[in-house]
N, C-alpha and C. Protein backbone atom coordinates (compact mmCIF):
# COMPACT_ATOMS: atom_id res chain seq x y z
N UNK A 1 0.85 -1.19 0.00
CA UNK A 1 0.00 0.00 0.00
C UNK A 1 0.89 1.24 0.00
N UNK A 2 0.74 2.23 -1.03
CA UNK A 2 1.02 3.43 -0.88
C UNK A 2 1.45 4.23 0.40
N UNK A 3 2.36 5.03 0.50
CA UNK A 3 1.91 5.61 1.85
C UNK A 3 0.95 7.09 1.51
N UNK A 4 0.41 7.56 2.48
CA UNK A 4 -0.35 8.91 2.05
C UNK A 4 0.45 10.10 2.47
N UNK A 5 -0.07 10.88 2.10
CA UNK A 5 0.37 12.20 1.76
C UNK A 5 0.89 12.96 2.68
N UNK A 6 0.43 12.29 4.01
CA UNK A 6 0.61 13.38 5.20
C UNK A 6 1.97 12.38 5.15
N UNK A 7 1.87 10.73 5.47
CA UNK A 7 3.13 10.67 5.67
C UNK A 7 4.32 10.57 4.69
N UNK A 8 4.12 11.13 3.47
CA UNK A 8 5.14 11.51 2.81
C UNK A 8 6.01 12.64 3.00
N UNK A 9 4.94 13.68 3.46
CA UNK A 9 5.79 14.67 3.85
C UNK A 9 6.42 14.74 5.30
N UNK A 10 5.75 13.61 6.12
CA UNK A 10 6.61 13.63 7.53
C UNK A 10 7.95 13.31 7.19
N UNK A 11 7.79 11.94 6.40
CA UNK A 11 8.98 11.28 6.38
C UNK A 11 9.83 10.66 7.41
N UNK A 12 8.87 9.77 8.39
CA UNK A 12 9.40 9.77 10.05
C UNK A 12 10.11 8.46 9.47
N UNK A 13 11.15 8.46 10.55
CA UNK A 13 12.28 7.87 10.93
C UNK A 13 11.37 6.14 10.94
N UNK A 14 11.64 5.18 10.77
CA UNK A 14 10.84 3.36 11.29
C UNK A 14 11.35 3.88 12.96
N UNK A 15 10.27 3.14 13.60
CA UNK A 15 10.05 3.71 15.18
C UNK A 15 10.34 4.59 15.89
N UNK A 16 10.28 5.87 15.11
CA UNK A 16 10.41 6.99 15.56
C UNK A 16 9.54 7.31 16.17
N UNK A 17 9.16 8.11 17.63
CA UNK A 17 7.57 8.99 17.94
C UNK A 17 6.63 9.28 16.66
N UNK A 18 7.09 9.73 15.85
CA UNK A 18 6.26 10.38 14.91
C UNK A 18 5.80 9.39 14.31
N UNK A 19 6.46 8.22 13.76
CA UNK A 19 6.16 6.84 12.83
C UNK A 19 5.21 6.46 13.79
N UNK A 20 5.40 6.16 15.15
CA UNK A 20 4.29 5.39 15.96
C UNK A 20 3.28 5.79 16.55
N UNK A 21 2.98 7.60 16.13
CA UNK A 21 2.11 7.89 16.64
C UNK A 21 1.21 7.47 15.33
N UNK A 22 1.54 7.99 14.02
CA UNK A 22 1.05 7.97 12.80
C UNK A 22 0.23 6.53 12.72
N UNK A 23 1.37 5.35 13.48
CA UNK A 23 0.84 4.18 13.07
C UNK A 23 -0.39 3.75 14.30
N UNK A 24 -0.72 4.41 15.05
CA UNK A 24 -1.12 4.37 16.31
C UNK A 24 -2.69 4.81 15.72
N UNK A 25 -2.45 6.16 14.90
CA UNK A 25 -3.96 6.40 14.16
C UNK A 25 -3.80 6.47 13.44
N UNK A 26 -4.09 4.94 12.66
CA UNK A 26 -4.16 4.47 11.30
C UNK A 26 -5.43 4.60 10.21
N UNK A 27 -6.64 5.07 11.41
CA UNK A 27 -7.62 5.35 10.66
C UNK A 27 -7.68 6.88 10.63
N UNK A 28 -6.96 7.49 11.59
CA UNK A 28 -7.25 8.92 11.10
C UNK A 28 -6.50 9.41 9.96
N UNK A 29 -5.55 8.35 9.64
CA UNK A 29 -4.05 8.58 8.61
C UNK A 29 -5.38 8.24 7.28
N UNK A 30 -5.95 7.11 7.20
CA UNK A 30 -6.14 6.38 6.40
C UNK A 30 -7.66 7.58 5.96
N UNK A 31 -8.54 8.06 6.71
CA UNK A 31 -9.51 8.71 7.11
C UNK A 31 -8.57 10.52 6.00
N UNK A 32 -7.93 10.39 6.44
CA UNK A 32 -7.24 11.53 5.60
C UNK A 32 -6.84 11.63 4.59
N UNK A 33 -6.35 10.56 4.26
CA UNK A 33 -6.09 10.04 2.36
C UNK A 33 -7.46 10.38 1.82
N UNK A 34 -8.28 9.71 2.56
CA UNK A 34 -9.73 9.91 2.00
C UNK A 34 -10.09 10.81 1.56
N UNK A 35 -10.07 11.87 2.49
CA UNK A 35 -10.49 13.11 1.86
C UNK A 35 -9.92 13.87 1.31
N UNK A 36 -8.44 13.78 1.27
CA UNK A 36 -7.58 14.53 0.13
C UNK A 36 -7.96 14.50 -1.27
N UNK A 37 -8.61 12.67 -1.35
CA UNK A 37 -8.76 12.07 -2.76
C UNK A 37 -9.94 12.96 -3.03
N UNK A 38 -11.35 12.58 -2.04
CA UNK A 38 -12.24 13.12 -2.77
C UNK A 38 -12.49 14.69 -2.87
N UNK A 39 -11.34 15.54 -1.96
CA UNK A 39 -11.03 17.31 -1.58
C UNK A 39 -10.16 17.63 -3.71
N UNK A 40 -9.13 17.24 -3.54
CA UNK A 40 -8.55 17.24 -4.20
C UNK A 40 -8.33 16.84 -5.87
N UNK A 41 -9.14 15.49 -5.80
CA UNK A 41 -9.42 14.42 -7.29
C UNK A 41 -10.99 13.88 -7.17
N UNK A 42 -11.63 15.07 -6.78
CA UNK A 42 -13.42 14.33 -7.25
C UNK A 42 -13.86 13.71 -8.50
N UNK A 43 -14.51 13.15 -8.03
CA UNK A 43 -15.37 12.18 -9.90
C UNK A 43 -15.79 13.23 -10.38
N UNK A 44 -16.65 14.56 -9.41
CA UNK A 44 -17.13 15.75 -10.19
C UNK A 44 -16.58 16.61 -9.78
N UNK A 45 -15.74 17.42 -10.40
CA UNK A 45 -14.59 18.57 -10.02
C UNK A 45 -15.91 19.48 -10.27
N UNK A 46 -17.15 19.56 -10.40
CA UNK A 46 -17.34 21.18 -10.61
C UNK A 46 -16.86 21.89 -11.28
N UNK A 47 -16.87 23.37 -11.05
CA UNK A 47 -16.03 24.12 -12.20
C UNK A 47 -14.86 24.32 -11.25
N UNK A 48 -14.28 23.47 -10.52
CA UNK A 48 -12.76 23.83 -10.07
C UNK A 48 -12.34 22.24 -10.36
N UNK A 49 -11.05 22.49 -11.58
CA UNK A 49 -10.58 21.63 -12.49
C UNK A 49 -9.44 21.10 -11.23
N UNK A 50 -9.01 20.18 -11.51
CA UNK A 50 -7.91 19.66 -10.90
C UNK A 50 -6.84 20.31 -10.37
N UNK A 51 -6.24 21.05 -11.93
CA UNK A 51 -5.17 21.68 -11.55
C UNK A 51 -5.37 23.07 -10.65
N UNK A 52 -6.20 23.44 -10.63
CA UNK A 52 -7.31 24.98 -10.11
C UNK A 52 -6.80 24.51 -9.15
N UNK A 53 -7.74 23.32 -8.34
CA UNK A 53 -7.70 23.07 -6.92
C UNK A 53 -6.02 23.01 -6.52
N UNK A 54 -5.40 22.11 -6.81
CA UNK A 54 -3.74 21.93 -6.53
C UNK A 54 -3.43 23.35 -6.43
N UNK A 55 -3.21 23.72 -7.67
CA UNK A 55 -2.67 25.35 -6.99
C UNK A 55 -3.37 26.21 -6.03
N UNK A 56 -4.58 26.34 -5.57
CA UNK A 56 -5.02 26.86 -4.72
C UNK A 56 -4.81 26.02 -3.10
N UNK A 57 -4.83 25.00 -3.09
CA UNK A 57 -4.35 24.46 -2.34
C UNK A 57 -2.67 24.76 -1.95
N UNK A 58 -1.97 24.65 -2.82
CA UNK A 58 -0.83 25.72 -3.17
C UNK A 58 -0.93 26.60 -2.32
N UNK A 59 -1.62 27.70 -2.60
CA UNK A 59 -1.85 28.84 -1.95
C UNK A 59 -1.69 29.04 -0.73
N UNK A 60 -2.93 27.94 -0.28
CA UNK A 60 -3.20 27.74 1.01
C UNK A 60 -2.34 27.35 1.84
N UNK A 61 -1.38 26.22 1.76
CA UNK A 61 -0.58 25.68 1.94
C UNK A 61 0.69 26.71 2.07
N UNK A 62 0.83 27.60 1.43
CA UNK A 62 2.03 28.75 1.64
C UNK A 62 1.53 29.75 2.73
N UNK A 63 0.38 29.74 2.48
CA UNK A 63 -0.38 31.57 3.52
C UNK A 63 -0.18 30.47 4.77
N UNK A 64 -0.50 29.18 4.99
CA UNK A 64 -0.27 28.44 6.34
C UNK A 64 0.82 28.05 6.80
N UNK A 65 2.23 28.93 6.13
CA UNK A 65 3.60 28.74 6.59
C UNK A 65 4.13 27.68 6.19
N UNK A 66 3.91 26.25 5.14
CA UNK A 66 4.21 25.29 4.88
C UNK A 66 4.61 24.97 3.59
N UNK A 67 5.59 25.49 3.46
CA UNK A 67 6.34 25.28 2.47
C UNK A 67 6.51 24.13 1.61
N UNK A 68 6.39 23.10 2.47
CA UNK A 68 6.95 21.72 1.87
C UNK A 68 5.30 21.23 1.63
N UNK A 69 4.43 21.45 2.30
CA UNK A 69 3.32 21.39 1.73
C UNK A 69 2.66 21.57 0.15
N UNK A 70 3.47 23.06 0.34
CA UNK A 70 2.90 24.00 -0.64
C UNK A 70 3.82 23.85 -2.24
N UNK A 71 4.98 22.79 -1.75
CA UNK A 71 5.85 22.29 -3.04
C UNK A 71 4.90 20.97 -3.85
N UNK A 72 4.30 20.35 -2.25
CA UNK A 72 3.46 18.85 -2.95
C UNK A 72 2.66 19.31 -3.77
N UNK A 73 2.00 20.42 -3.45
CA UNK A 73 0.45 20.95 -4.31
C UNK A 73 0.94 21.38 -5.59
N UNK A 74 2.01 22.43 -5.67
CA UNK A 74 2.80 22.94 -6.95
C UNK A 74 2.74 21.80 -8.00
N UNK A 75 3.43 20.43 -7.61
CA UNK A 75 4.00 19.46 -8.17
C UNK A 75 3.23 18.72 -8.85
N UNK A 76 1.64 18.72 -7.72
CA UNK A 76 0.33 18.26 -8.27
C UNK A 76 -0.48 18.52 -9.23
N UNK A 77 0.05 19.63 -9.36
CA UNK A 77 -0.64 20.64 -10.21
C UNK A 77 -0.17 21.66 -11.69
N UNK A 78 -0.68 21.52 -12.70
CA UNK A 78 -0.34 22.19 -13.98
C UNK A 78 -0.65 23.53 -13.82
N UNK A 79 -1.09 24.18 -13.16
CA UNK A 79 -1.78 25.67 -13.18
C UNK A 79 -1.01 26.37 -12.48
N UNK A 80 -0.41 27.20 -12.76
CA UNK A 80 0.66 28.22 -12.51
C UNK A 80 -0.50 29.67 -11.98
N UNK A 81 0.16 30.36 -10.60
CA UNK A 81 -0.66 31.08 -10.03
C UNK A 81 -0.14 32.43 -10.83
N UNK A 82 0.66 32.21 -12.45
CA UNK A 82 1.37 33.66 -12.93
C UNK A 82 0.74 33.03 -14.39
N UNK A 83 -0.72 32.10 -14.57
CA UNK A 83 -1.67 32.04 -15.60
C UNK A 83 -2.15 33.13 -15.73
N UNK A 84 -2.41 33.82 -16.94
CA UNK A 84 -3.70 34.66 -17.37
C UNK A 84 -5.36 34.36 -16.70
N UNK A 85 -5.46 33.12 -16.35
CA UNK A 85 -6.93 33.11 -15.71
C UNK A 85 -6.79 33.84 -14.49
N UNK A 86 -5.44 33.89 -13.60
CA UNK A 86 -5.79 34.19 -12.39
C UNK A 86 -5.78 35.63 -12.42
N UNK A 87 -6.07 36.07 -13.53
CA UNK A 87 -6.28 37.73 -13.43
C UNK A 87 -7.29 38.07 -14.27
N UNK A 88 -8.90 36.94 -13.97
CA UNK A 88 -9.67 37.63 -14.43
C UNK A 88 -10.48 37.46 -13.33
N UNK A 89 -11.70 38.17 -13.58
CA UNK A 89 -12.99 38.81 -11.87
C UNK A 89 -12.91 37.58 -11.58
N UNK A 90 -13.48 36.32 -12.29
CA UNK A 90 -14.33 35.07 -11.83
C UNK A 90 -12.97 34.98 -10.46
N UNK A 91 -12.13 34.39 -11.19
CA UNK A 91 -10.68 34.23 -10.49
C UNK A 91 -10.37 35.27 -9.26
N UNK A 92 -10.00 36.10 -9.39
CA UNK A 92 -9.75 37.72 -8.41
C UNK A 92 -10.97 37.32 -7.54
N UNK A 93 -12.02 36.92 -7.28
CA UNK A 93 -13.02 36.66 -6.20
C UNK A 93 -12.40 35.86 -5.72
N UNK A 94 -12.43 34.95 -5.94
CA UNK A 94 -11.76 33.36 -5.53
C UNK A 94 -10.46 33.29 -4.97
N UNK A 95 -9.44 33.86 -5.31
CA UNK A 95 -8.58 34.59 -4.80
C UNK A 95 -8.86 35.01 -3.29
N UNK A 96 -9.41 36.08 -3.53
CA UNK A 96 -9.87 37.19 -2.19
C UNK A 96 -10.01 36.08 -1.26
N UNK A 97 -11.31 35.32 -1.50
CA UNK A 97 -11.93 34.38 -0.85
C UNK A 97 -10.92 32.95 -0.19
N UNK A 98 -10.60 32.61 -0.70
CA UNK A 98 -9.26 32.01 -0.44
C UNK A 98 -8.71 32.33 0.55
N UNK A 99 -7.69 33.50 0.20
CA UNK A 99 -6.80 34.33 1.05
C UNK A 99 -7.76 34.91 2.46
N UNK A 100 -8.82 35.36 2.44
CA UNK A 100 -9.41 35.91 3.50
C UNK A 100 -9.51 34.10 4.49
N UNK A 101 -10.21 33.53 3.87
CA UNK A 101 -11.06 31.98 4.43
C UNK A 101 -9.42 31.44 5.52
N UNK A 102 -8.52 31.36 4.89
CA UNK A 102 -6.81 30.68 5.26
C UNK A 102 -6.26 31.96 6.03
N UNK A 103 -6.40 32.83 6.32
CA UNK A 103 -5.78 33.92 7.16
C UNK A 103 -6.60 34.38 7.90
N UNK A 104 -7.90 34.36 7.56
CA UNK A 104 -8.72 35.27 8.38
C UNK A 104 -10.20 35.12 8.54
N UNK A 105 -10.59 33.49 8.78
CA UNK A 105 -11.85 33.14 8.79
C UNK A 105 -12.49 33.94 9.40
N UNK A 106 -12.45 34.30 10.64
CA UNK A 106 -13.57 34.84 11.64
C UNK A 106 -13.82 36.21 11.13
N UNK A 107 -13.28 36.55 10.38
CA UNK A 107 -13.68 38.30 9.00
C UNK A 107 -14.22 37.84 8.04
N UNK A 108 -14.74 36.41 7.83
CA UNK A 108 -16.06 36.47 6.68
C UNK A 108 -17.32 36.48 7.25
N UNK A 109 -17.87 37.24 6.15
CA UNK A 109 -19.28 37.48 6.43
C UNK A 109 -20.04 36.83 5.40
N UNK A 110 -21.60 36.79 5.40
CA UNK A 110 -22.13 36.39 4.20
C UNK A 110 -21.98 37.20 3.26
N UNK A 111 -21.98 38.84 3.57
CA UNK A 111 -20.53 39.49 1.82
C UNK A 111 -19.71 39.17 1.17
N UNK A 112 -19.18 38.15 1.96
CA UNK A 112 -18.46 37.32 1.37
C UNK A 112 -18.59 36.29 0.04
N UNK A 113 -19.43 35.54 0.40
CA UNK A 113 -20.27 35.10 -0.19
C UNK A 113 -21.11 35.07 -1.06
N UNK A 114 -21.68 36.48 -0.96
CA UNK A 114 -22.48 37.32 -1.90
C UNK A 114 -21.60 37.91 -2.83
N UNK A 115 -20.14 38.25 -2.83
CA UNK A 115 -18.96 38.65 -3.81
C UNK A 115 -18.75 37.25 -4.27
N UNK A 116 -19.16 36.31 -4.20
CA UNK A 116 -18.30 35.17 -4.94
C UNK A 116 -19.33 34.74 -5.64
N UNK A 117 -20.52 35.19 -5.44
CA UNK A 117 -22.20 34.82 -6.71
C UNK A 117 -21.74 35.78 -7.45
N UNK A 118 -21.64 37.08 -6.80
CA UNK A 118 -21.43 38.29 -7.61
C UNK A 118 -20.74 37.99 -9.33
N UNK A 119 -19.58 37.38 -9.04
CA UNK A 119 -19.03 37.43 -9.79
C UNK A 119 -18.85 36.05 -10.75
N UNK A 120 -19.85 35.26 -10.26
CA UNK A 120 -20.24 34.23 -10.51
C UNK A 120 -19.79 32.64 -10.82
N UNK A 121 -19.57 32.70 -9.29
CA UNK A 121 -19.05 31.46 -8.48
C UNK A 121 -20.83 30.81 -8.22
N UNK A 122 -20.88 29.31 -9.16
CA UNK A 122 -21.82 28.71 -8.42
C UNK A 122 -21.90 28.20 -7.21
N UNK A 123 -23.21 28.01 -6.51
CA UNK A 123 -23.23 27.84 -5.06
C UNK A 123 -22.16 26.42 -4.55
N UNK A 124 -22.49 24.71 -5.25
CA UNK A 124 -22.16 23.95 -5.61
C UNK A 124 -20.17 24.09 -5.64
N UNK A 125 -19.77 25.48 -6.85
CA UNK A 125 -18.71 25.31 -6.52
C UNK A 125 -18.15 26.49 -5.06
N UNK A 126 -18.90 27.39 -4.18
CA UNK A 126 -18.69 27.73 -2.93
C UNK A 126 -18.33 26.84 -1.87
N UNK A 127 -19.10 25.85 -1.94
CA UNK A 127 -19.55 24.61 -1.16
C UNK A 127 -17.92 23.95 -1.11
N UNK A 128 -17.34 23.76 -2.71
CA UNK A 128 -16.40 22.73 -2.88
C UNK A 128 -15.31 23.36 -2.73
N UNK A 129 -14.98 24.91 -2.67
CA UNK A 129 -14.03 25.40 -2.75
C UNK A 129 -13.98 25.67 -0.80
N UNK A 130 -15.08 25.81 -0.40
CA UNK A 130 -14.56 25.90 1.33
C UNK A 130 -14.15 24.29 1.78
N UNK A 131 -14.41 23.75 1.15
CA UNK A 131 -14.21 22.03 1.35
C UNK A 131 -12.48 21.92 1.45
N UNK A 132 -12.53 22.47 0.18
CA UNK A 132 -10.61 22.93 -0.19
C UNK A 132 -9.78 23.67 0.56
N UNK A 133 -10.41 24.77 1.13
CA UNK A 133 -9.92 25.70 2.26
C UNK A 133 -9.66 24.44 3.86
N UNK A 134 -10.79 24.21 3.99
CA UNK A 134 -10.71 23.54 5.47
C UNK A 134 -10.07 22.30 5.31
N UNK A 135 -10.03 21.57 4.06
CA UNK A 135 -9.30 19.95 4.09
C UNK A 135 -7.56 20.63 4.48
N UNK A 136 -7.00 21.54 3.64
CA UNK A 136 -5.70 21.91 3.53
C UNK A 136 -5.41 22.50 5.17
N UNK A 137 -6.35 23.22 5.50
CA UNK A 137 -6.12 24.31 6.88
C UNK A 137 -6.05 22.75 7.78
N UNK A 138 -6.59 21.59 7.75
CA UNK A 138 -6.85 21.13 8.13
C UNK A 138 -5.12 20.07 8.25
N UNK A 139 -4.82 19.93 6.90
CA UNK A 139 -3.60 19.26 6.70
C UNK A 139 -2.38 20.34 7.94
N UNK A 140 -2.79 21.09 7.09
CA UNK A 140 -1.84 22.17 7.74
C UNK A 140 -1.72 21.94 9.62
N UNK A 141 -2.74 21.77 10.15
CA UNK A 141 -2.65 21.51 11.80
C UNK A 141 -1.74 20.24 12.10
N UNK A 142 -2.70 19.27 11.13
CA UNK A 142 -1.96 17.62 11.29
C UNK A 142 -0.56 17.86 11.44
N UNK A 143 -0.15 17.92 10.12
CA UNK A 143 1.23 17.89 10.05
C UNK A 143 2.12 18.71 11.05
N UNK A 144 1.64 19.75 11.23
CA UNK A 144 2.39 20.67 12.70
C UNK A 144 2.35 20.22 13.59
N UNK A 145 1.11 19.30 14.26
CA UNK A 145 1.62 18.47 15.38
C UNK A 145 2.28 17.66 15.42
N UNK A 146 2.35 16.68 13.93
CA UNK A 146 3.07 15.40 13.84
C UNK A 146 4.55 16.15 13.74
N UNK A 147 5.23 16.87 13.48
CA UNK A 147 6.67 17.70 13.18
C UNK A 147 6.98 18.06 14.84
N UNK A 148 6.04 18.43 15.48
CA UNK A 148 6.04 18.46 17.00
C UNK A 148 6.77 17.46 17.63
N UNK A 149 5.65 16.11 17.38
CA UNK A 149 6.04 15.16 18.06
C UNK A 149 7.18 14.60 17.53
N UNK A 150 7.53 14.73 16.56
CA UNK A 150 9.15 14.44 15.96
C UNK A 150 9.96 15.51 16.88
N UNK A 151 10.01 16.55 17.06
CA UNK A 151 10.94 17.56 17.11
C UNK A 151 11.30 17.54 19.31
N UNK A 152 9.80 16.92 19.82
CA UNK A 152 9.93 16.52 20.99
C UNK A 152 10.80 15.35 21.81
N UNK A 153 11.14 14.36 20.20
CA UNK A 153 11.78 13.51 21.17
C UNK A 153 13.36 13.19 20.73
């Protein structure tokens, strides 16, 4: 079996703290592949294409200090954040939205929201793109504790 994603980028030591905590929650490891696959590689991408998501994930992954994160998503991904799409409205919302959601959740409002119809973000893809925000914000915690528990012992 593959290993997943979180522990590719740990890269823990065989019986290291970090290897045995990882292997300790094997369903939350395994529970997390999961949703990368279906966050990241849905059967229905919506109108956020594969490579869209990777680089925004990208994004996310850099505004959350994680560099090595934010190399996996690059790598994942064909869509360059210095494309011509990312400098048109649809995009520039999504953007905003992004960047505000990963730095500064508790400052959205439903204006928020209402700028991303505005410019015409379907609801469907709102839904899938906060999915994308919180799976990554979400990676982003994991992995900081698991680098913890490496760095503790």
């Amino acid at each position: 079996m593959r290993p997943n994603v979180i522990e590719q980028l740990i890269d823990a030591a065989p019986g290291s703290p970090v290897e045995e905590a990882m292997a300790a929650r094997a369903a939350l490891m395994q529970a997390s592949q999961a949703n990368y696959d279906a966050v990241l590689t849905p059967q229905d991408p919506g109108g956020l294409s594969q490579p869209l998501r990777f680089a925004l994930a990208a994004r996310v992954a850099r505004l959350g200090g994680d560099s090595k994160l934010a190399a996996h998503y690059v790598a994942g991904g064909a869509l360059a954040e210095t494309d011509a799409s990312w400098h048109d409205a649809l995009m520039i919302a999504i953007l905003r939205h992004v960047d505000l959601i990963a730095t500064s959740p508790r400052d959205a409002t439903q204006a928020d929201i209402a700028a991303l119809q505005a410019a015409g973000v379907p609801t469907g893809d709102i839904v899938r793109l906060s999915q994308l925000i919180a799976f990554v914000s979400y990676q982003l915690r994991l992995i900081a504790g698991l680098r913890l528990t490496g760095a503790a012992s």
